[in-house]
PDB file of N, CA and C in Angstrom:
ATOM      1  N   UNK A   1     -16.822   9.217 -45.741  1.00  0.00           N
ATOM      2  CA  UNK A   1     -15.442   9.368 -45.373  1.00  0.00           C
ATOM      3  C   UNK A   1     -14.700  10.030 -46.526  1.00  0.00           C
ATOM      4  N   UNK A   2     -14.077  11.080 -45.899  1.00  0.00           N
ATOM      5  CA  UNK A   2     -13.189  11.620 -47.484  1.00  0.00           C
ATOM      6  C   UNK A   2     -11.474  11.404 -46.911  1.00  0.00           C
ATOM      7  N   UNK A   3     -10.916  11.204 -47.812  1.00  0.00           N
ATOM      8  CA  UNK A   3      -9.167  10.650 -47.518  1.00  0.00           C
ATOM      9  C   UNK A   3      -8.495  12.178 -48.450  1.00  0.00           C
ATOM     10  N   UNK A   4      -7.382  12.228 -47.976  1.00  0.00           N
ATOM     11  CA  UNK A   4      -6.202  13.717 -48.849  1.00  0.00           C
ATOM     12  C   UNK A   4      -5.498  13.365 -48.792  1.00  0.00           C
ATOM     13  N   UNK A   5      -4.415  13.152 -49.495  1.00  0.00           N
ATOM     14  CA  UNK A   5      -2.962  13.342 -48.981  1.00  0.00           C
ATOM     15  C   UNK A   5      -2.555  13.895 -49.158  1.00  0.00           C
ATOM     16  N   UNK A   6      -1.153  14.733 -48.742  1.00  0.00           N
ATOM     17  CA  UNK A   6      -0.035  15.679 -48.751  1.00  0.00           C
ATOM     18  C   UNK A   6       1.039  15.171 -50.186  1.00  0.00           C
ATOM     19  N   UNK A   7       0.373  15.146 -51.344  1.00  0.00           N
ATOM     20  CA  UNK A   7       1.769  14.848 -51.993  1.00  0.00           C
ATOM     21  C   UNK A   7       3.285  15.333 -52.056  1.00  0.00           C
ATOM     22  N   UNK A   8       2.907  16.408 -51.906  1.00  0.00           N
ATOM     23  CA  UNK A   8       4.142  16.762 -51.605  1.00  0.00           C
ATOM     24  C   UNK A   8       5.147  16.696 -50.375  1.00  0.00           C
ATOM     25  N   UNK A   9       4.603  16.332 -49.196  1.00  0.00           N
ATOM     26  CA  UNK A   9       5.093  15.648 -48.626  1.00  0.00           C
ATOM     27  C   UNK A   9       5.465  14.106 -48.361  1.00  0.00           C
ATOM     28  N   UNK A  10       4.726  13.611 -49.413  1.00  0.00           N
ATOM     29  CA  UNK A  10       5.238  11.917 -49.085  1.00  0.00           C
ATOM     30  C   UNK A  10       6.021  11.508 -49.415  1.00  0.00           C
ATOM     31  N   UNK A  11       6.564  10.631 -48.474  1.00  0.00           N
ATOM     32  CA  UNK A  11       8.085  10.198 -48.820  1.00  0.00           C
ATOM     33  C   UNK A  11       7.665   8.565 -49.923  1.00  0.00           C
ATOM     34  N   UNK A  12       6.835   8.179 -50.430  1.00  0.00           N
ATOM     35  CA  UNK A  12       6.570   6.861 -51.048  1.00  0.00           C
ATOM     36  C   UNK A  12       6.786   5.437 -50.066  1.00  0.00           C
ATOM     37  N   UNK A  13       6.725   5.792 -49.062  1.00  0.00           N
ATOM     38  CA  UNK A  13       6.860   4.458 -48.449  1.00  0.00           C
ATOM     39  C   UNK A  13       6.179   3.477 -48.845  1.00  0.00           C
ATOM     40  N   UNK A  14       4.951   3.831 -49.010  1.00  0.00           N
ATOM     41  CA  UNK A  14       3.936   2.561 -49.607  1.00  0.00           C
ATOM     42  C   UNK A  14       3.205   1.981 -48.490  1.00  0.00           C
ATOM     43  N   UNK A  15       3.450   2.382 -47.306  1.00  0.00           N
ATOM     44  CA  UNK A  15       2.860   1.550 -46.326  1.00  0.00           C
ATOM     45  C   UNK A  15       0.992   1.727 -46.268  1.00  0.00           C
ATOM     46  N   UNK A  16       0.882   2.500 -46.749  1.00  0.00           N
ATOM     47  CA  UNK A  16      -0.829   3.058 -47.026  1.00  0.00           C
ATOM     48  C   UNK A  16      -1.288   1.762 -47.868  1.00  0.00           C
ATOM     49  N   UNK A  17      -0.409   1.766 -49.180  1.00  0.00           N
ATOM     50  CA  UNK A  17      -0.979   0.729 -50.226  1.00  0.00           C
ATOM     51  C   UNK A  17      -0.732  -0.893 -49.318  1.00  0.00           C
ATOM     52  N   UNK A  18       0.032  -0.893 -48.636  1.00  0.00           N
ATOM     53  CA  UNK A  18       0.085  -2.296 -48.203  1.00  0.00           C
ATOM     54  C   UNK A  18      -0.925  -2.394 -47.567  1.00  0.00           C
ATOM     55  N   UNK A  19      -1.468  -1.648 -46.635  1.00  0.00           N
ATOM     56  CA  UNK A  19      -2.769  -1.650 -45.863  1.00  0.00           C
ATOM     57  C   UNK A  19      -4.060  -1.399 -46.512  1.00  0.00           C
ATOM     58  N   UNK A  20      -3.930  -0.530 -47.228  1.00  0.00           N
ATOM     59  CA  UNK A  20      -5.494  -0.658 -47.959  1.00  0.00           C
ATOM     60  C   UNK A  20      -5.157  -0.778 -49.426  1.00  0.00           C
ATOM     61  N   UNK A  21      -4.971  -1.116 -50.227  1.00  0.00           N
ATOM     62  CA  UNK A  21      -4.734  -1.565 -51.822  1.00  0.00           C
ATOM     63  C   UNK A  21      -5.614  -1.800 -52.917  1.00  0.00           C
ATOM     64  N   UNK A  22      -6.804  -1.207 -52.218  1.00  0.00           N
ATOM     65  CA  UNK A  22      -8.128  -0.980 -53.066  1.00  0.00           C
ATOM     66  C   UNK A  22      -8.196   0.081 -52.706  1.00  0.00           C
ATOM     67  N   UNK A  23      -7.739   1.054 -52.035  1.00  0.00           N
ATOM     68  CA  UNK A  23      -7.788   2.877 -51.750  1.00  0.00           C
ATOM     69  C   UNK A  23      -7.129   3.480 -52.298  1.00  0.00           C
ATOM     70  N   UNK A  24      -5.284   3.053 -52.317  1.00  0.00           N
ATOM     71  CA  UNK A  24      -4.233   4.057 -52.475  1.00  0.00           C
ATOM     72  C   UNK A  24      -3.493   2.828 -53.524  1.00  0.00           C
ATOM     73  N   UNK A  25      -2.859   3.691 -54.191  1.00  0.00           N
ATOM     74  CA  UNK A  25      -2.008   3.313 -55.048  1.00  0.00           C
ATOM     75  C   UNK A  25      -0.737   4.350 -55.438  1.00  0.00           C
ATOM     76  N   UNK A  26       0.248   3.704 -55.867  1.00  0.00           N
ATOM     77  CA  UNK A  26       1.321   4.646 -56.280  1.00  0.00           C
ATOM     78  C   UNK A  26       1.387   5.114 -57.281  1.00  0.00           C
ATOM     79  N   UNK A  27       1.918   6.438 -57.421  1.00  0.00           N
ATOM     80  CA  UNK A  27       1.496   7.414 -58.976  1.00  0.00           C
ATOM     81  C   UNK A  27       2.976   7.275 -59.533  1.00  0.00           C
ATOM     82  N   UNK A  28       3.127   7.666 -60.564  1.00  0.00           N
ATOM     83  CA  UNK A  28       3.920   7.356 -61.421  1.00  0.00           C
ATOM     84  C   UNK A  28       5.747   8.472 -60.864  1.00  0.00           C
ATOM     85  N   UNK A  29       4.900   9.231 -59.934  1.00  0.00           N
ATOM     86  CA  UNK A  29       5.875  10.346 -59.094  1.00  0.00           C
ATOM     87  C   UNK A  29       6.749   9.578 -57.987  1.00  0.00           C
ATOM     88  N   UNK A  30       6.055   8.312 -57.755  1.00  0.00           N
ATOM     89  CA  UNK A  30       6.414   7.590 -56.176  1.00  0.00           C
ATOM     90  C   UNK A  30       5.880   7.973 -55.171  1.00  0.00           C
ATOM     91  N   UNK A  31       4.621   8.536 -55.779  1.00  0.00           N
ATOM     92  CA  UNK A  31       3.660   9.153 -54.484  1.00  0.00           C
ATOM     93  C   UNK A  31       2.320   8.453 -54.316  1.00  0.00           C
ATOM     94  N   UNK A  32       1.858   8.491 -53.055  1.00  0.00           N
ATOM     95  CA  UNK A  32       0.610   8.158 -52.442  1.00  0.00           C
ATOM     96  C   UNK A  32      -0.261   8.940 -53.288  1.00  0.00           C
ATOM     97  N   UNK A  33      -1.569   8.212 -53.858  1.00  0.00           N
ATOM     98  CA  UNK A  33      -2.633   8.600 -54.230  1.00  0.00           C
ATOM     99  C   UNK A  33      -3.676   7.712 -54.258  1.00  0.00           C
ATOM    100  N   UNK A  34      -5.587   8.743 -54.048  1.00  0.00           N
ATOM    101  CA  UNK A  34      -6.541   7.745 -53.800  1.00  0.00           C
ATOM    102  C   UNK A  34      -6.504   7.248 -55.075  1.00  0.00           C
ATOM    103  N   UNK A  35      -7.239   6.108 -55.078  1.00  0.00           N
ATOM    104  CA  UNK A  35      -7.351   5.573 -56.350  1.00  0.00           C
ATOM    105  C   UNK A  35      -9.185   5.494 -56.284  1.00  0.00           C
ATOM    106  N   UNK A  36      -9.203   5.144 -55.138  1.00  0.00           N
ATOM    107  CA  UNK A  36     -11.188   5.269 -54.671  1.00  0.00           C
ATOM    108  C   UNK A  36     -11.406   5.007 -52.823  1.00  0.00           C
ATOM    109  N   UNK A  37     -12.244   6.073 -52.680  1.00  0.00           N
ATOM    110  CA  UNK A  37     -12.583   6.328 -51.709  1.00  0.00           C
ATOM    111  C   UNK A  37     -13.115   5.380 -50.699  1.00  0.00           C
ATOM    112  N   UNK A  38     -13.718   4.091 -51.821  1.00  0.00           N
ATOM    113  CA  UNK A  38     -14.408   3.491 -50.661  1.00  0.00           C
ATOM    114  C   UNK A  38     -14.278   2.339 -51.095  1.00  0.00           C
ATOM    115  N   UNK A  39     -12.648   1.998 -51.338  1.00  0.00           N
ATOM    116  CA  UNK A  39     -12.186   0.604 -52.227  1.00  0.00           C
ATOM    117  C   UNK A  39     -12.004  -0.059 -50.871  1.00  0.00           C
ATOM    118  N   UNK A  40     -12.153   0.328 -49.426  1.00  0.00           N
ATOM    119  CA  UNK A  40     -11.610  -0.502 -48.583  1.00  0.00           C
ATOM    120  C   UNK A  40     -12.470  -0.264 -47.348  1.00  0.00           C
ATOM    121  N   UNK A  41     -12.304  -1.240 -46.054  1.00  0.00           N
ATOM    122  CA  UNK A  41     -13.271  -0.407 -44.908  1.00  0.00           C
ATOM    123  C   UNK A  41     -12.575   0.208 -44.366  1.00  0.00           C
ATOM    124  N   UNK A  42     -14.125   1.514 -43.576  1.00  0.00           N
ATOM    125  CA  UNK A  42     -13.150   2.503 -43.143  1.00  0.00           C
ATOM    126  C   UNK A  42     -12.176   2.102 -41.932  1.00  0.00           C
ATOM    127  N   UNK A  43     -12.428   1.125 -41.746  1.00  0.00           N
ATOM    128  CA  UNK A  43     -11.077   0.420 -40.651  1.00  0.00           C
ATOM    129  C   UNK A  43      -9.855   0.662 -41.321  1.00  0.00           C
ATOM    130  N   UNK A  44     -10.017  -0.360 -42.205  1.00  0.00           N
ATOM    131  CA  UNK A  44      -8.323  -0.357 -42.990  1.00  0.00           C
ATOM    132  C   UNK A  44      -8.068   0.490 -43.233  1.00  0.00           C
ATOM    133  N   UNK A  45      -8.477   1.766 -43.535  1.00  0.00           N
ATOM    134  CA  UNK A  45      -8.539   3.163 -44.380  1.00  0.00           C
ATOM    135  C   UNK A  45      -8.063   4.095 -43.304  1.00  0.00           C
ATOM    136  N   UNK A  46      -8.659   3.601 -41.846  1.00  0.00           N
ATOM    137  CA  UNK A  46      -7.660   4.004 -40.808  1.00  0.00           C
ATOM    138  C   UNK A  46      -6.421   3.622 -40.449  1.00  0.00           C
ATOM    139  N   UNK A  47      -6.563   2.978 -40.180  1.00  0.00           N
ATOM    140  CA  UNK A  47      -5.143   2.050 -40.188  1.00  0.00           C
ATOM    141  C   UNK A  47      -4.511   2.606 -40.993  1.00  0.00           C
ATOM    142  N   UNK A  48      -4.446   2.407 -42.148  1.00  0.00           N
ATOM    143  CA  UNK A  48      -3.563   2.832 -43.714  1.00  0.00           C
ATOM    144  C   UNK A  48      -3.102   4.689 -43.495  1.00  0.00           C
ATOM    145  N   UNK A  49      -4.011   5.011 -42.698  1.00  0.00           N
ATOM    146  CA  UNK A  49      -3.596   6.379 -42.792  1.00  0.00           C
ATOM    147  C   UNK A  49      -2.629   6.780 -41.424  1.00  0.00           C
ATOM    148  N   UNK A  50      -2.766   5.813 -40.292  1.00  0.00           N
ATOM    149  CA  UNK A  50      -1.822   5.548 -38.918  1.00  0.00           C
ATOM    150  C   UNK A  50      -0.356   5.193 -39.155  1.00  0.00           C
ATOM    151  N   UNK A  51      -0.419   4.637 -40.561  1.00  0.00           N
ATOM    152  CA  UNK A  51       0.802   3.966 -40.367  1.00  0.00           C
ATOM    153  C   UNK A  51       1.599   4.548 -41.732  1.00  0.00           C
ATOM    154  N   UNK A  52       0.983   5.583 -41.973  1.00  0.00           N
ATOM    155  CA  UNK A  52       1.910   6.649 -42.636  1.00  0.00           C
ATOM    156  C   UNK A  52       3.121   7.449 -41.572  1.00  0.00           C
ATOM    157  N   UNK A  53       4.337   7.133 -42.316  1.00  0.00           N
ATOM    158  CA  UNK A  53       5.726   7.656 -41.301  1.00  0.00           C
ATOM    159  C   UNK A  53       5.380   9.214 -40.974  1.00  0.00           C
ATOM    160  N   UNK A  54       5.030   9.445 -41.695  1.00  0.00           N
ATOM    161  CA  UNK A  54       5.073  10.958 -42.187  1.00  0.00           C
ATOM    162  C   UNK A  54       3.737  11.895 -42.011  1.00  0.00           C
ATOM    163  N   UNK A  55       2.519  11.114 -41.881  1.00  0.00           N
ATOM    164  CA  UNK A  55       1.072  11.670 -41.187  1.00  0.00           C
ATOM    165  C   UNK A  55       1.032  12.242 -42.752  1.00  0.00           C
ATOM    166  N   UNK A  56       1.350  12.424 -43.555  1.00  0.00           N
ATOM    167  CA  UNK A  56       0.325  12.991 -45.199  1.00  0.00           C
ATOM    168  C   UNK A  56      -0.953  12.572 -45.255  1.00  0.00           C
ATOM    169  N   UNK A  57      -1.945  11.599 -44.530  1.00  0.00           N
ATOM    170  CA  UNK A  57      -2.920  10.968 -44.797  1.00  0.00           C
ATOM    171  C   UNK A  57      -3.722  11.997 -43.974  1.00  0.00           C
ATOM    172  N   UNK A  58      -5.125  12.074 -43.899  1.00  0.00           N
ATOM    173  CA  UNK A  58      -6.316  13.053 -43.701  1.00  0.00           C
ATOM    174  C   UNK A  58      -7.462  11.913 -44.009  1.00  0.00           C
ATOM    175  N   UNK A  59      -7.864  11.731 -42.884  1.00  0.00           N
ATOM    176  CA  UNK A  59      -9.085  11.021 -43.138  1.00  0.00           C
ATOM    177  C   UNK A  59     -10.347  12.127 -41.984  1.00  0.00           C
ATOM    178  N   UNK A  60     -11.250  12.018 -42.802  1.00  0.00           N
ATOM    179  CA  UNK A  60     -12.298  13.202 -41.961  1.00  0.00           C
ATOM    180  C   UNK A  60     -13.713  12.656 -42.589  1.00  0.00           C
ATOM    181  N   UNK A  61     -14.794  12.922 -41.451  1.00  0.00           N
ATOM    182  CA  UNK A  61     -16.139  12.506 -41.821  1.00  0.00           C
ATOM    183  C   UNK A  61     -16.533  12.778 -42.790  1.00  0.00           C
ATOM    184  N   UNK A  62     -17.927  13.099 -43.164  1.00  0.00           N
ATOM    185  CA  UNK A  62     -18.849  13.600 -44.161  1.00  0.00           C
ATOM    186  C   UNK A  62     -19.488  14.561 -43.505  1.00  0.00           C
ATOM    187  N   UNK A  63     -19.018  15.063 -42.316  1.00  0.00           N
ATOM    188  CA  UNK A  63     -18.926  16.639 -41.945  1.00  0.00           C
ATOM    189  C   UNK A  63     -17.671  17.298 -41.608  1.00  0.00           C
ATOM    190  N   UNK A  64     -16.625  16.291 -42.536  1.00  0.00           N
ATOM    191  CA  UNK A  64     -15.678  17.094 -42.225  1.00  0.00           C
ATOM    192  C   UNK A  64     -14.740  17.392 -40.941  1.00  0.00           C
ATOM    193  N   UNK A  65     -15.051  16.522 -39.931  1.00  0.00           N
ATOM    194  CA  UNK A  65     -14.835  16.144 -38.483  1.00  0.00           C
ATOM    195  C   UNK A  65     -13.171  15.256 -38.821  1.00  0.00           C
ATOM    196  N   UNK A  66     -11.983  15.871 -38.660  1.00  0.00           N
ATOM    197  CA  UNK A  66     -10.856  14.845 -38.911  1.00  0.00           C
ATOM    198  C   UNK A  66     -11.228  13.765 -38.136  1.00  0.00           C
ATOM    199  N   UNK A  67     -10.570  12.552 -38.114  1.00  0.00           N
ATOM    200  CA  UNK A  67     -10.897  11.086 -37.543  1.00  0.00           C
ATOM    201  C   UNK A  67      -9.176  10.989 -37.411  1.00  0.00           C
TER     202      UNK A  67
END
């Protein structure tokens, strides 16, 4: 599973880190960033990326297939 985000589009909500908090963490900008790829399951890691206001999250297989 590989995760991206749009930094420049995120608004810092944080709602990613509330959902997965072994994946994403906040950067010192107030932005979404991975912290590790496979700090969480890829459930939560979905989830975490659904419940971005703003869709910045990208979650896609290991062929690259978005999810």
């Amino acid at each position: 599973m590989k995760i991206k985000i749009d930094q420049e589009n995120c608004i810092g909500c944080g709602s990613c880190v509330a959902m997965a908090k072994q994946t994403f963490k906040m950067n010192d900008a107030g932005k979404s960033e991975v912290v590790n790829q496979a700090g969480n399951s890829d459930e939560e890691i979905l989830l975490a990326a659904k419940s971005c206001p703003v869709r910045v999250i990208q979650v896609s297989d290991d062929q690259d297939k978005q999810l």
